[in-house]
PDB file of N, CA and C in Angstrom:
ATOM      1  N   UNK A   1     102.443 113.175 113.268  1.00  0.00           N
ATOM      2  CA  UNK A   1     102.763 114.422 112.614  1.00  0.00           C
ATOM      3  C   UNK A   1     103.033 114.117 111.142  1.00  0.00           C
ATOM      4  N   UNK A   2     102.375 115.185 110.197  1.00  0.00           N
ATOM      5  CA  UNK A   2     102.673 115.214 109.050  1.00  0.00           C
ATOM      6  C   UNK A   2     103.429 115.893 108.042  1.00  0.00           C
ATOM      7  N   UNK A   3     104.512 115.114 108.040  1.00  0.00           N
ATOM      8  CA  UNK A   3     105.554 116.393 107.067  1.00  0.00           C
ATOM      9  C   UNK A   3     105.324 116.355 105.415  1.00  0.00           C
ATOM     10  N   UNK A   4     105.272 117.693 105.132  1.00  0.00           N
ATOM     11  CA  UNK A   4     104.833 118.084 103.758  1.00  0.00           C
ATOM     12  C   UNK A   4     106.078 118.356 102.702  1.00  0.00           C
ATOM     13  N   UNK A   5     106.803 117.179 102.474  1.00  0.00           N
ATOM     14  CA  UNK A   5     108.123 117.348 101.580  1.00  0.00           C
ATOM     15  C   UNK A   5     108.430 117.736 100.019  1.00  0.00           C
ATOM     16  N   UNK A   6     108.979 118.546 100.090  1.00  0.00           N
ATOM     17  CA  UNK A   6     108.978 118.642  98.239  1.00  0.00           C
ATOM     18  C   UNK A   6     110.183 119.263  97.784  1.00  0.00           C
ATOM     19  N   UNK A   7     111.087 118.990  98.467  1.00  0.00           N
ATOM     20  CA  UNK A   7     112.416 119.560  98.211  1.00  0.00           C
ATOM     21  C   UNK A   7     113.261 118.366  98.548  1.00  0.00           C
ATOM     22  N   UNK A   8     114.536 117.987  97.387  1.00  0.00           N
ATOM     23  CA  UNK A   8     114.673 116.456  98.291  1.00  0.00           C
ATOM     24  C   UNK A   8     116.337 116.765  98.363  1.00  0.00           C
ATOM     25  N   UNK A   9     116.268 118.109  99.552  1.00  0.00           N
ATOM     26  CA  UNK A   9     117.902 118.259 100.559  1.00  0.00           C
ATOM     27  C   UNK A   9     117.833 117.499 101.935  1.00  0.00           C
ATOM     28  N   UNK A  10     118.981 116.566 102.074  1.00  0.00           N
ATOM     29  CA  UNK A  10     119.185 115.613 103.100  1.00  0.00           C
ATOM     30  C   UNK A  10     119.193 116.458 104.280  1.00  0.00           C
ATOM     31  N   UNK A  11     119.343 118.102 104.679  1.00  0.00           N
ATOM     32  CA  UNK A  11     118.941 118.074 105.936  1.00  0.00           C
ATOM     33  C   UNK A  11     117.924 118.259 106.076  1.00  0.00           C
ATOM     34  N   UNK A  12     116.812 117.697 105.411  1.00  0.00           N
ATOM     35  CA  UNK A  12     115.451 118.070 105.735  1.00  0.00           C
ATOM     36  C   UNK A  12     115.220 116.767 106.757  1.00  0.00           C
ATOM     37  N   UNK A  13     115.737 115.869 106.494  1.00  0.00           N
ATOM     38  CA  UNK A  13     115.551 114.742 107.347  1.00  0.00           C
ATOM     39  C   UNK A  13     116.266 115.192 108.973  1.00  0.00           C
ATOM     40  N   UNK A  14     116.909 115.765 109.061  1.00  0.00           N
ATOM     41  CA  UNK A  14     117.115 116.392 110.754  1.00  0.00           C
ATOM     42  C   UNK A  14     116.310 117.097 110.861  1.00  0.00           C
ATOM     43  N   UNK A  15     115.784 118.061 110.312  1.00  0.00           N
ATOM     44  CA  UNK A  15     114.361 118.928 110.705  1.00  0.00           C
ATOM     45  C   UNK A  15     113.496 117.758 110.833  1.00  0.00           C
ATOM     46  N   UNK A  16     113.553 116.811 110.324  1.00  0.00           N
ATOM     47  CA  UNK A  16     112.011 116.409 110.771  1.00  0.00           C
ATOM     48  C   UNK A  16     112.334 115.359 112.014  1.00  0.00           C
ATOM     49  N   UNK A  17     113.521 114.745 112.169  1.00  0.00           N
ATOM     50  CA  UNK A  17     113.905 114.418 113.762  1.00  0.00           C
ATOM     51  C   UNK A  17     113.740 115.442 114.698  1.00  0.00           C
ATOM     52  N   UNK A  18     114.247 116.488 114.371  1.00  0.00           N
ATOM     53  CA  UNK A  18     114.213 117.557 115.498  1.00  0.00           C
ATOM     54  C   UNK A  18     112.621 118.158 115.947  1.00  0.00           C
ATOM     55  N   UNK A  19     111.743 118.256 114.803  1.00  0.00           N
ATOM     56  CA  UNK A  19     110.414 118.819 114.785  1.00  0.00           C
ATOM     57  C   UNK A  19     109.815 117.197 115.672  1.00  0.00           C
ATOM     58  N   UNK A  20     109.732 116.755 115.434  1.00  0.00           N
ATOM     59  CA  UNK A  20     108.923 115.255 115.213  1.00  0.00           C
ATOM     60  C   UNK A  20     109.363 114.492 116.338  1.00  0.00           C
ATOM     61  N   UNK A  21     110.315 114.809 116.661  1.00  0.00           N
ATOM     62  CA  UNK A  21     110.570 113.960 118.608  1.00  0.00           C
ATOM     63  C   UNK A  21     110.314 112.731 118.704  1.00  0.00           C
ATOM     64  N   UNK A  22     109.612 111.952 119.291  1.00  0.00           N
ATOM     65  CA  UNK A  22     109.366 110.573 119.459  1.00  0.00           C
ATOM     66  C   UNK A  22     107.857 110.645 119.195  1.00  0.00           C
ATOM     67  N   UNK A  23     107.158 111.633 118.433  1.00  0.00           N
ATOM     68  CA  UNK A  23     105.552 112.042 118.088  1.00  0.00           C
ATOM     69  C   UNK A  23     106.173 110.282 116.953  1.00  0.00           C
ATOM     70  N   UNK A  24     104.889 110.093 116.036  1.00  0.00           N
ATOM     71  CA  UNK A  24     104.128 109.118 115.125  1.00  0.00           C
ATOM     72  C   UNK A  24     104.800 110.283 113.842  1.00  0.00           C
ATOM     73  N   UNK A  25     105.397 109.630 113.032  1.00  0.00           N
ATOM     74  CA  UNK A  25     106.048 110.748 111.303  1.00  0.00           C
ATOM     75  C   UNK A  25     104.973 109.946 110.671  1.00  0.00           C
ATOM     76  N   UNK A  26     104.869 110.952 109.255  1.00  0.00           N
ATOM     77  CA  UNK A  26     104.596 110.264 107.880  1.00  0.00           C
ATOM     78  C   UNK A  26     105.214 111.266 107.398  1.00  0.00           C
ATOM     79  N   UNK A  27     105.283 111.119 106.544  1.00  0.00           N
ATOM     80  CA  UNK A  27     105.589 112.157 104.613  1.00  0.00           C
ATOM     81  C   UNK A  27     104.412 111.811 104.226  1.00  0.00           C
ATOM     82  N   UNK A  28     104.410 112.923 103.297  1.00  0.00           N
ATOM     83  CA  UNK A  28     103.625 113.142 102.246  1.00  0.00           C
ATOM     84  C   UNK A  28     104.528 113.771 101.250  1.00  0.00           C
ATOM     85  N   UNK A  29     105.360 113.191 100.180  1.00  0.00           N
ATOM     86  CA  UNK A  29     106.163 113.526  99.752  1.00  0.00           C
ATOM     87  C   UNK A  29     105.763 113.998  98.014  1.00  0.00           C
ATOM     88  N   UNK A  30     105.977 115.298  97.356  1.00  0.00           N
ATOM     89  CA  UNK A  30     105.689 115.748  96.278  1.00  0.00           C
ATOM     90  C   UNK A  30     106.515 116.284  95.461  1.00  0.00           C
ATOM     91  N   UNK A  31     106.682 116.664  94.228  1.00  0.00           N
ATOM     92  CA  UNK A  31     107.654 117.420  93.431  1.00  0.00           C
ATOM     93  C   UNK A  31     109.119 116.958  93.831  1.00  0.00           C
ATOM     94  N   UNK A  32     109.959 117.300  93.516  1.00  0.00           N
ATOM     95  CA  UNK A  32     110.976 117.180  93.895  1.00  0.00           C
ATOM     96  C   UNK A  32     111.296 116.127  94.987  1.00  0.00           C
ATOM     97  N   UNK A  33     110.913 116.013  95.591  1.00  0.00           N
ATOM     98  CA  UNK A  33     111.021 115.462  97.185  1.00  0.00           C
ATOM     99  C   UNK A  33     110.470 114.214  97.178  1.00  0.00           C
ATOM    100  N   UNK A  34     109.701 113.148  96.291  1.00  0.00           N
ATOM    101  CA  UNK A  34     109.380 112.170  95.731  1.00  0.00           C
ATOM    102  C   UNK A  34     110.881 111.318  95.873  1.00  0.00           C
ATOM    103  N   UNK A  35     111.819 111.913  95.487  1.00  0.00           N
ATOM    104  CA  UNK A  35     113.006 111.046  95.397  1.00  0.00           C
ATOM    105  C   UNK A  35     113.555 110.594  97.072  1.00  0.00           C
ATOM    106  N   UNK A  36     112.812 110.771  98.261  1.00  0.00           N
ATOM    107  CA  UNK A  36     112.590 110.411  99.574  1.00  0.00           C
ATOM    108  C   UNK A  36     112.024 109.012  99.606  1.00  0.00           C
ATOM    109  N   UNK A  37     111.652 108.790  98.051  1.00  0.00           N
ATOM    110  CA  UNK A  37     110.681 107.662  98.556  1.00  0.00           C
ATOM    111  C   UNK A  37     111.806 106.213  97.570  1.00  0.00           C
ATOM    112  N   UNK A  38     113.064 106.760  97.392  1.00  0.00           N
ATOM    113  CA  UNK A  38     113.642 105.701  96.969  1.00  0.00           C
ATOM    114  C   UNK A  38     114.308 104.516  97.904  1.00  0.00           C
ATOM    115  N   UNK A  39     114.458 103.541  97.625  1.00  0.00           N
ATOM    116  CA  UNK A  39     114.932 102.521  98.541  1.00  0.00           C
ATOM    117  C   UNK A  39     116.011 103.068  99.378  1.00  0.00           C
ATOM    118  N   UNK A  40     117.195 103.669  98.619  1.00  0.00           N
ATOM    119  CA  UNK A  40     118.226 104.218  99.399  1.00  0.00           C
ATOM    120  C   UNK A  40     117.479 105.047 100.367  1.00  0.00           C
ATOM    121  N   UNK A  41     116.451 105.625 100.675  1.00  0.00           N
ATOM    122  CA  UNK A  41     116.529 105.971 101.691  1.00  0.00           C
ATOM    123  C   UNK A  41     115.701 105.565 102.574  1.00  0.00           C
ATOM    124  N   UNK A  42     115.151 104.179 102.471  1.00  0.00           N
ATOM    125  CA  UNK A  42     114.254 103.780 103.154  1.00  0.00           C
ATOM    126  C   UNK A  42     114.580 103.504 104.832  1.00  0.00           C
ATOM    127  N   UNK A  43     115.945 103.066 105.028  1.00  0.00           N
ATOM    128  CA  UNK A  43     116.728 102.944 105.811  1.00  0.00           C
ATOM    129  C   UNK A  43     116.516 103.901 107.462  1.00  0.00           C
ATOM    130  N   UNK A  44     117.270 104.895 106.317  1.00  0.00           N
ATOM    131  CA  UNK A  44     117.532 106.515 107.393  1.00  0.00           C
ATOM    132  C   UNK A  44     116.236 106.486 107.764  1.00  0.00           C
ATOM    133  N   UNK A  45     114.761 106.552 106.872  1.00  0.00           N
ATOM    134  CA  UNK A  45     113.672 107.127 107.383  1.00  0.00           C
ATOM    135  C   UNK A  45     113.117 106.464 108.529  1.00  0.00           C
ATOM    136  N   UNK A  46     113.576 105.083 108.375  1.00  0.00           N
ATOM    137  CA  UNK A  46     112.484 104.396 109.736  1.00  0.00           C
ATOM    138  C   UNK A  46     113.784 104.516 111.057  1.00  0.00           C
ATOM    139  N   UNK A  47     114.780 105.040 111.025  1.00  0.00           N
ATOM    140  CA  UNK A  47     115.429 105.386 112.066  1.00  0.00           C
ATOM    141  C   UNK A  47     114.606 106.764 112.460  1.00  0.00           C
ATOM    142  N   UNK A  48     114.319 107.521 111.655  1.00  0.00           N
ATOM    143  CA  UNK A  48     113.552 108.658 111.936  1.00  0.00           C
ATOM    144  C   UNK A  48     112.435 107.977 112.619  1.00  0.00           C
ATOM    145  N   UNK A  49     111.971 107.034 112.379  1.00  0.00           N
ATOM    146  CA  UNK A  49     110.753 107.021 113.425  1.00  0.00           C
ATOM    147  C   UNK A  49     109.640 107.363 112.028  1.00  0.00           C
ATOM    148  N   UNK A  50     109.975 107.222 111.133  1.00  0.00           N
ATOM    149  CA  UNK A  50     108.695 107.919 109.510  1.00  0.00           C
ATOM    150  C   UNK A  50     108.102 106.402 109.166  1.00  0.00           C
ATOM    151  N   UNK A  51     106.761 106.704 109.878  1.00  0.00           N
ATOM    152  CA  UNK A  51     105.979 105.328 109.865  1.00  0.00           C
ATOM    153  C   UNK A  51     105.409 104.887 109.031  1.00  0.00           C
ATOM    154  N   UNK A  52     105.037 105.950 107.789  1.00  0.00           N
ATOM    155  CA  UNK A  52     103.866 106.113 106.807  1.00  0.00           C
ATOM    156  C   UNK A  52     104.592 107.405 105.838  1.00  0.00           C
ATOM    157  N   UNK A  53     104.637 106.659 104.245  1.00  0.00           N
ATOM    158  CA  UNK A  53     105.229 107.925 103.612  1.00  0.00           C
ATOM    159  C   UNK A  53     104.184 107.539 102.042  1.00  0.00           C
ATOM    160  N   UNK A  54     103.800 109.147 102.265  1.00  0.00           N
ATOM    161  CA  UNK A  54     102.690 109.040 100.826  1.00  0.00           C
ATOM    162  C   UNK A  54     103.828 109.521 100.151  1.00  0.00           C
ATOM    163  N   UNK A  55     103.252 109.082  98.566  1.00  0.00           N
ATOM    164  CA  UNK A  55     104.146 109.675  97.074  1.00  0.00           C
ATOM    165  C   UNK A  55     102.892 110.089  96.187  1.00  0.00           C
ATOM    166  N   UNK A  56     103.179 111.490  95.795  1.00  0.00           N
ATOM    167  CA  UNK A  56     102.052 112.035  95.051  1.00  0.00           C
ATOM    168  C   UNK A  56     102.818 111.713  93.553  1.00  0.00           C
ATOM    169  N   UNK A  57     101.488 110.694  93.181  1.00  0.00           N
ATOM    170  CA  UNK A  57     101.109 109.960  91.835  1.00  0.00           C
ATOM    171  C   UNK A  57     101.848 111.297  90.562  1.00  0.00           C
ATOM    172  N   UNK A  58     101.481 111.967  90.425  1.00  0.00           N
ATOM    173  CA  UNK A  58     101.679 112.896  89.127  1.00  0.00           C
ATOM    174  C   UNK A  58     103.250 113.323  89.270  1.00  0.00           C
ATOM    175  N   UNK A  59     103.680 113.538  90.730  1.00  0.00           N
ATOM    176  CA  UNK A  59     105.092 114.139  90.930  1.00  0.00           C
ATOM    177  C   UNK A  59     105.990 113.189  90.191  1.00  0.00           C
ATOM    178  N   UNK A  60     105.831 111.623  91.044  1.00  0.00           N
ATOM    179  CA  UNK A  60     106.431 110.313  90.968  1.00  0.00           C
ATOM    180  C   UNK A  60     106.137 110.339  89.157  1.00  0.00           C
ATOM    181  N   UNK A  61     105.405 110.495  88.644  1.00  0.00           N
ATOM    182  CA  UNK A  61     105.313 109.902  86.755  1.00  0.00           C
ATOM    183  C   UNK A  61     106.183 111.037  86.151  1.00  0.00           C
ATOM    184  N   UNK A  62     106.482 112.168  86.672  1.00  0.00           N
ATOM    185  CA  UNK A  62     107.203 112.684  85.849  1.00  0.00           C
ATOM    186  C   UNK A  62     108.660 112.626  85.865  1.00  0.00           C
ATOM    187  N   UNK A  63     108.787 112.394  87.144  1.00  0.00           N
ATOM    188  CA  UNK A  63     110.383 111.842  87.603  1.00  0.00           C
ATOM    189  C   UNK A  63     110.822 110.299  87.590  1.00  0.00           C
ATOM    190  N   UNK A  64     110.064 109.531  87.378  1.00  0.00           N
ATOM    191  CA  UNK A  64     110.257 108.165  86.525  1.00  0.00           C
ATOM    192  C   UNK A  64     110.824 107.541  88.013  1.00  0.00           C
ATOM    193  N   UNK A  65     110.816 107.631  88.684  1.00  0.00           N
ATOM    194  CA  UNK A  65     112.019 106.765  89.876  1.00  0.00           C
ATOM    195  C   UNK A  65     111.017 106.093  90.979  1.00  0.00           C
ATOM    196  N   UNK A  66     111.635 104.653  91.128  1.00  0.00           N
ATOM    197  CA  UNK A  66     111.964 104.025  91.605  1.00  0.00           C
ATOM    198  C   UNK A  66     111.427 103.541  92.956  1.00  0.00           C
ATOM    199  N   UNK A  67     110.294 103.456  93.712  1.00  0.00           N
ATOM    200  CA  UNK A  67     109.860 103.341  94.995  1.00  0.00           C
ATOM    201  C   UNK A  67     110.467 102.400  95.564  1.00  0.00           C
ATOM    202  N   UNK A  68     110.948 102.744  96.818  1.00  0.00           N
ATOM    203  CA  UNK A  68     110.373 101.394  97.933  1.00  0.00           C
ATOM    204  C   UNK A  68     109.385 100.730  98.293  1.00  0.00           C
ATOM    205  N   UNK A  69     109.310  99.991  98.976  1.00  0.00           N
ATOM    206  CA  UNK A  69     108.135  99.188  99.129  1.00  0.00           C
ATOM    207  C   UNK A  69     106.747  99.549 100.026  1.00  0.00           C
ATOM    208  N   UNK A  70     107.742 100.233 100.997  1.00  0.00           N
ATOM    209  CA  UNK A  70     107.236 100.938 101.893  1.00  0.00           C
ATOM    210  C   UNK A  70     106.342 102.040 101.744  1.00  0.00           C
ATOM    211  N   UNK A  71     106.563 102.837 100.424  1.00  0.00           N
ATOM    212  CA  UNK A  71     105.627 103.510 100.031  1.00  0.00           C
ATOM    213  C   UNK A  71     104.061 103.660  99.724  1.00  0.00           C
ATOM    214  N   UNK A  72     103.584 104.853  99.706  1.00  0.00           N
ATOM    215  CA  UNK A  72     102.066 104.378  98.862  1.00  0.00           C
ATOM    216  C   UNK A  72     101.886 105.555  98.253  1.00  0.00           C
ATOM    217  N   UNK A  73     101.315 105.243  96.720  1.00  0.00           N
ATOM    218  CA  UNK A  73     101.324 106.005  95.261  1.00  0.00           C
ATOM    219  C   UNK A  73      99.823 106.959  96.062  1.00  0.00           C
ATOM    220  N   UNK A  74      99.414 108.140  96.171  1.00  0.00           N
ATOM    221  CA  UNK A  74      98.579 108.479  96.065  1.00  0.00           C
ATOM    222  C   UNK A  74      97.971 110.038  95.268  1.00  0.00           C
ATOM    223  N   UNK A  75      96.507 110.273  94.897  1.00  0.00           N
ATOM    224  CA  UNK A  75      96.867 111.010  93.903  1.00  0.00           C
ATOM    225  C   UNK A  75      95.795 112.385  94.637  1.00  0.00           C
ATOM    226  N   UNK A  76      95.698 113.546  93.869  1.00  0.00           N
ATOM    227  CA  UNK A  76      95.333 114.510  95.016  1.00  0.00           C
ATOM    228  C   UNK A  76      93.888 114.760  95.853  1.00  0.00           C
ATOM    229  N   UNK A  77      93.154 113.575  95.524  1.00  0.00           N
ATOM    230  CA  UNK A  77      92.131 113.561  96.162  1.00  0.00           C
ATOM    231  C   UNK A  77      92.679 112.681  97.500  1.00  0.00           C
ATOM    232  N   UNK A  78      93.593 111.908  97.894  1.00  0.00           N
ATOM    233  CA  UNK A  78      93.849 111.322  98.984  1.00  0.00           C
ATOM    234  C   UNK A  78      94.950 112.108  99.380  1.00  0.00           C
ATOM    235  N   UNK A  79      95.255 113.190  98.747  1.00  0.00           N
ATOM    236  CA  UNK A  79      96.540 113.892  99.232  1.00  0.00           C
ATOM    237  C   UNK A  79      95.263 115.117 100.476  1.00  0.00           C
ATOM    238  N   UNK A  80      94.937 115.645  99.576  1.00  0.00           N
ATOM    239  CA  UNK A  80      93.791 116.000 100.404  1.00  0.00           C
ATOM    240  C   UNK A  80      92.848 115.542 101.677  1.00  0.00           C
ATOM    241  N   UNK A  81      92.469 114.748 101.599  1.00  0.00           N
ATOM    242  CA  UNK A  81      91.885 113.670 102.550  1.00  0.00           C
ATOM    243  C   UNK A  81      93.052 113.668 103.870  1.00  0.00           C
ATOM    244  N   UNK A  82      94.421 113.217 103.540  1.00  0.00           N
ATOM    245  CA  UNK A  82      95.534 113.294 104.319  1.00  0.00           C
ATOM    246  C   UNK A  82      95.709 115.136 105.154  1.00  0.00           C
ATOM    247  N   UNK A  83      95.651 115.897 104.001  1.00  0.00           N
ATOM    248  CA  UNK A  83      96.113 117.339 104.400  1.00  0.00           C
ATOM    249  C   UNK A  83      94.619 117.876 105.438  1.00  0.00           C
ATOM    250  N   UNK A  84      93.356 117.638 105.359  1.00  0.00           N
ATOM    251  CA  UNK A  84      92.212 117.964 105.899  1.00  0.00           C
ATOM    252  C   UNK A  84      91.423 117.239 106.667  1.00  0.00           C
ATOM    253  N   UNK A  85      91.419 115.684 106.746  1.00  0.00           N
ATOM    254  CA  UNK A  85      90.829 114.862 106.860  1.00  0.00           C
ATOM    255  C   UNK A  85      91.119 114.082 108.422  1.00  0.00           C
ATOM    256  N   UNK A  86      92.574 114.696 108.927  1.00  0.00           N
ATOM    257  CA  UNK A  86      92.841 113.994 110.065  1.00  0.00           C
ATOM    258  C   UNK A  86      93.324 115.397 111.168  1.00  0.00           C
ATOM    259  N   UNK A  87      93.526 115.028 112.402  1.00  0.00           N
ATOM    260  CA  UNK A  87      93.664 116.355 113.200  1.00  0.00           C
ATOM    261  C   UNK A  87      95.141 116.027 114.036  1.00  0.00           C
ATOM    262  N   UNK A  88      96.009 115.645 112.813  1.00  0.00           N
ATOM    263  CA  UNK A  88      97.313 115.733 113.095  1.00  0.00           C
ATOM    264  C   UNK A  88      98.281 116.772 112.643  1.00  0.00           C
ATOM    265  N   UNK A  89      99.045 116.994 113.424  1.00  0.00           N
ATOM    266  CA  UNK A  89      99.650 118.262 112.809  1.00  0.00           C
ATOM    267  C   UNK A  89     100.389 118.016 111.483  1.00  0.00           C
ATOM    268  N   UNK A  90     100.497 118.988 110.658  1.00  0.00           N
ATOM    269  CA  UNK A  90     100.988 119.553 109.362  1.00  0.00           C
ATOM    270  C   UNK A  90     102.187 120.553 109.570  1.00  0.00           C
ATOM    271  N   UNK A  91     103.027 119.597 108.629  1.00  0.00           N
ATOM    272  CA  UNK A  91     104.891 120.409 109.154  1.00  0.00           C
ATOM    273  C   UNK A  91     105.190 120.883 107.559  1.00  0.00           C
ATOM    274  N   UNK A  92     105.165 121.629 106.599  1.00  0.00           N
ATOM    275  CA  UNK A  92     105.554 121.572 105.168  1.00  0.00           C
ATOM    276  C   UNK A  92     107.348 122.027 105.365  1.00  0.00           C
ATOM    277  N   UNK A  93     108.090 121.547 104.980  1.00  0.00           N
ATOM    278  CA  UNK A  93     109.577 121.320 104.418  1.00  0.00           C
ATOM    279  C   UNK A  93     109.924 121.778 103.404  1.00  0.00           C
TER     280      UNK A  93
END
């Protein structure tokens, strides 16, 4: 399952335990919600079970911060590819 983040309020991370069950997570994390992809929260997310977390390239350059490692920079032709390209469900947050 694919959650579509762009707001970066900490109970979004129980919605996506609660939505997301013991299913396969990623993010796809944008605007605002980029700041999901900082180390501090790298932690909480893989307790979530969040296996795979995209960071959209243009969001991340304007907010200057900080990735984990765990991340991957991508820009909207693979954001796309992600949103159309696979036949997993789509959760937007």
């Amino acid at each position: 399952m694919l959650f579509f983040v762009n707001k970066p309020e900490e109970g979004i991370l129980d919605r996506i335990a609660l939505i997301g069950g013991d299913e396969d997570k990623a993010l796809l994390l944008a605007g605002d919600g980029v700041g999901f992809g900082a180390a501090y929260w790298e932690s909480r997310l893989e307790g979530l079970g969040v296996e795979d977390i995209y960071v959209n390239k243009s969001s991340l350059e304007a907010r200057n911060i900080e990735l984990s490692d765990s991340c991957e920079v991508v820009d909207y032709d693979e954001i796309a590819d992600l949103l159309l390209g696979g036949d997993e469900k789509i959760v937007s947050l």
